[in-house]
Protein backbone atom coordinates (compact mmCIF):
# COMPACT_ATOMS: atom_id res chain seq x y z
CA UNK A 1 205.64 4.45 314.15
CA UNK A 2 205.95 5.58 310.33
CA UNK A 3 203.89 3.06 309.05
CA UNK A 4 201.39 3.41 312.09
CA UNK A 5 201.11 7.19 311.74
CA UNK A 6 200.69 6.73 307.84
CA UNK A 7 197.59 3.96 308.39
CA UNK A 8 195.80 5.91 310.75
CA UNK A 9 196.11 9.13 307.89
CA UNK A 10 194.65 7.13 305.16
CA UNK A 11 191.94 5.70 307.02
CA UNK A 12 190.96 8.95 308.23
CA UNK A 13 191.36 9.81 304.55
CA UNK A 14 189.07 6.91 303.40
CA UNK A 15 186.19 7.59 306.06
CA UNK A 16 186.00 11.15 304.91
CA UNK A 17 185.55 10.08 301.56
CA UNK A 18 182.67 7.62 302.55
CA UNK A 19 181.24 9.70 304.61
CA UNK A 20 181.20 12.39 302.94
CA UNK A 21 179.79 9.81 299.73
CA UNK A 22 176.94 8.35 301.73
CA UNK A 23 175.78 11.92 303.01
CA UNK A 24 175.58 13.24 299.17
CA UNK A 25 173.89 9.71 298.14
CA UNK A 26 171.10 10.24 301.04
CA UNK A 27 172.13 7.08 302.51
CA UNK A 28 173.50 8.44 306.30
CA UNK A 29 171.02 7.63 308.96
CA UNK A 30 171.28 9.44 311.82
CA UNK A 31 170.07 8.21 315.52
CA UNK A 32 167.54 10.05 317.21
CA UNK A 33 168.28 8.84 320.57
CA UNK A 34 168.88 10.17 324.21
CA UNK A 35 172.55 12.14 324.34
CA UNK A 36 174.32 12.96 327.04
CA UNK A 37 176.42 16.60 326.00
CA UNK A 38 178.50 16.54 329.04
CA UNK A 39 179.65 13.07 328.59
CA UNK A 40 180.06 13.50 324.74
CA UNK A 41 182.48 16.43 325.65
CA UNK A 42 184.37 14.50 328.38
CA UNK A 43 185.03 12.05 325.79
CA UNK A 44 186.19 14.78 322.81
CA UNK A 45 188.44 16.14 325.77
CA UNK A 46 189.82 12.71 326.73
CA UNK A 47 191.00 12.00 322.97
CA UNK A 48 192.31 15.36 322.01
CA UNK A 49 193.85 16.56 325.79
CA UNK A 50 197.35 14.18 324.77
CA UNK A 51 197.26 15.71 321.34
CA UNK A 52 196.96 19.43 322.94
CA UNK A 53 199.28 18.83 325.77
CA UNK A 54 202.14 16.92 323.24
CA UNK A 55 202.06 20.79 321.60
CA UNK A 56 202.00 22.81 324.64
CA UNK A 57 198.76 23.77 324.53
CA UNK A 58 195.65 24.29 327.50
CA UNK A 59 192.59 22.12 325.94
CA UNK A 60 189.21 23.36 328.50
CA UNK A 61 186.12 22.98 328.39
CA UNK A 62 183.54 24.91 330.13
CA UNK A 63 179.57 23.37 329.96
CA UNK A 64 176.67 25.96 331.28
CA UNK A 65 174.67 25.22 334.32
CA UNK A 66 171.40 25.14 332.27
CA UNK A 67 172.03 22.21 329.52
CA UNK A 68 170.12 19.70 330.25
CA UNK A 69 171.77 16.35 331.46
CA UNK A 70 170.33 14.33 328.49
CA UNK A 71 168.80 15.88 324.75
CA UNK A 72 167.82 14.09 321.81
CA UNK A 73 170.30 13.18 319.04
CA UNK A 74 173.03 11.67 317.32
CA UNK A 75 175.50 10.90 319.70
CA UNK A 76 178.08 9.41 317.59
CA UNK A 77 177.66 12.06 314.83
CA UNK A 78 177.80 15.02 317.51
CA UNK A 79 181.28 13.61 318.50
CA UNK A 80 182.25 13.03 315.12
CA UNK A 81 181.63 17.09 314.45
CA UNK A 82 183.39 17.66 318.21
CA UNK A 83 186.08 15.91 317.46
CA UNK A 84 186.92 17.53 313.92
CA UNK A 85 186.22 20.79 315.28
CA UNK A 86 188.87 20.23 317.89
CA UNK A 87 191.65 17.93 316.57
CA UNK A 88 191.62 21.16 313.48
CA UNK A 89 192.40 23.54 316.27
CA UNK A 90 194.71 21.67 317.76
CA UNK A 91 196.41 20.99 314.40
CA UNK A 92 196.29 24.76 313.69
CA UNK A 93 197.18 25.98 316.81
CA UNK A 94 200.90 26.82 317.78
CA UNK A 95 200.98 28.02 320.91
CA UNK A 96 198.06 29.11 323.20
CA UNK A 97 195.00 27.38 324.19
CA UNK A 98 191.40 25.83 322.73
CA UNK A 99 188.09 25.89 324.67
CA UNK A 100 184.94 24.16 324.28
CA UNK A 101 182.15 26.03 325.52
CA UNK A 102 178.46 24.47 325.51
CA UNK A 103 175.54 26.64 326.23
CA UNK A 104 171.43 26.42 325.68
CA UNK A 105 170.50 28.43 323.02
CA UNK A 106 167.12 28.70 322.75
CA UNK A 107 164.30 26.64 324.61
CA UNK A 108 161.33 25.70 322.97
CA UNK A 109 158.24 24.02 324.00
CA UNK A 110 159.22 20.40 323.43
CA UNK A 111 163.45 20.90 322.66
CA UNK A 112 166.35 22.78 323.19
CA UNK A 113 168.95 24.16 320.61
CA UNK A 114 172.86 23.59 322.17
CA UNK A 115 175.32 26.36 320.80
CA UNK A 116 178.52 24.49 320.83
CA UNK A 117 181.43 26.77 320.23
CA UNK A 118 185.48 25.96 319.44
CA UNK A 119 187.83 28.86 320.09
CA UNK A 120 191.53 28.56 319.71
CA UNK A 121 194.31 30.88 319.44
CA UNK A 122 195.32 29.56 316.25
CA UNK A 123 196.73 31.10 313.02
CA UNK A 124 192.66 31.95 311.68
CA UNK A 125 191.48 32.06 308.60
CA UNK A 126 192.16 35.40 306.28
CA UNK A 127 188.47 37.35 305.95
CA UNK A 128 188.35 37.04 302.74
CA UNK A 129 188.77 33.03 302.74
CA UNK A 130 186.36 32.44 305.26
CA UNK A 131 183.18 32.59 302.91
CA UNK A 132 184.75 29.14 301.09
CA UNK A 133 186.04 27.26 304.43
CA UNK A 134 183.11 24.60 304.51
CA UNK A 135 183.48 23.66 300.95
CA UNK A 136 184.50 20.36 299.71
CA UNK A 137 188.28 19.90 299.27
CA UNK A 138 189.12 23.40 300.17
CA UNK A 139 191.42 24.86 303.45
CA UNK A 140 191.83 28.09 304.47
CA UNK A 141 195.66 28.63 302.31
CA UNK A 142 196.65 27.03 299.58
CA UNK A 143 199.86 25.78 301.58
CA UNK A 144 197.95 24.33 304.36
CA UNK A 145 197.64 21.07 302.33
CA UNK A 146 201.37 20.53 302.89
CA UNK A 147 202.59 21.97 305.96
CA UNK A 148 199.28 20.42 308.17
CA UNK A 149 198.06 17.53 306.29
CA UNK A 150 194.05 16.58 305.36
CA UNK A 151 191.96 16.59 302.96
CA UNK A 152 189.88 19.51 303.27
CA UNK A 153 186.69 17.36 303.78
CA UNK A 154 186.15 16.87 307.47
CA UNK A 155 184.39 20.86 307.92
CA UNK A 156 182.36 20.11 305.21
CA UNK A 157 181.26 16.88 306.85
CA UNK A 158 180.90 19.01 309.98
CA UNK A 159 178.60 21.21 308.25
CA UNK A 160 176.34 18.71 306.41
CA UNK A 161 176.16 16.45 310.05
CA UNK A 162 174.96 19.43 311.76
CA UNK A 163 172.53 20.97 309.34
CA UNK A 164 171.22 17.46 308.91
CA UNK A 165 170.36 17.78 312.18
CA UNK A 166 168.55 21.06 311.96
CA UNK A 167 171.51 22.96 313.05
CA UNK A 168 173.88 25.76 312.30
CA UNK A 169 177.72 25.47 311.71
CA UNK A 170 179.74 29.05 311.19
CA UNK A 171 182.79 30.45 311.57
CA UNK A 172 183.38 33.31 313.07
């Protein structure tokens, strides 16, 4: 399990690295194809419900009436940002509960802009870190590093993905 659990750590270390490599190089493609958000969230939920439930925690998701069925985007790089938004609230959360909540926007003639948001009970960020919590290499206390693990790169990914995207990643 030791050896399994370290493997799967630096892999997840390496593909930050390369990801976060080919995105500075200019080099990520993204897809521009038909998504479907409800079964993109299904999925994040499938994956991170064990890791929520192992801590004692209520993982929801709730997905207004109004989103359409199917949008255009990057499927795989929309999970990739779901995923990283949840599996750091579920590493940062104690004791409590995380919801996903997906909502339209804005409409315009020929899209729609999704507002995704992550809320967890967790131990939050200190005001006066949050300004610095989407760069590079960087968590939200200095002694996160050791008591939670990472690198500090996957909300920086998040960010990049989504602004690549034409989006807008904050925390609030």
């Amino acid at each position: 399990d030791a050896i399994a659990t370290s493997s799967e750590s630096l892999l997840g270390i390496v593909n930050e690295i390369l990801d976060l490599s080919k995105i500075e190089a200019g080099k990520l493609e993204l897809e521009k194809v038909g998504l479907e958000p409800r079964r993109i969230i299904d999925s994040v939920m499938g994956v991170m419900r064990y890791r929520a439930e192992e801590k004692g925690l209520k993982l929801d998701a709730t997905i207004a009436d109004d989103v359409p069925a199917t949008v255009m985007g990057d499927p795989a790089r929309l999970q990739q940002v779901l995923m990283n938004l949840v599996g750091n609230a579920v590493k940062f959360t104690g004791m409590g509960s995380i919801r996903i909540a997906l909502d339209v926007q804005e409409r315009l003639t020929d899209a729609v802009m999704l507002r995704c948001t992550v809320t967890d009970t967790g131990i939050g960020i200190a005001p006066e870190r949050l300004a610095r919590v989407f760069d590079e290499f960087t968590q939200a206390e200095s002694d996160h590093t050791r008591r939670f693990g990472g690198t500090g790169l996957g909300l920086t990914i998040c960010k990049r993905l989504v602004e690549m995207q034409g989006g807008i990643i904050d925390r609030k």
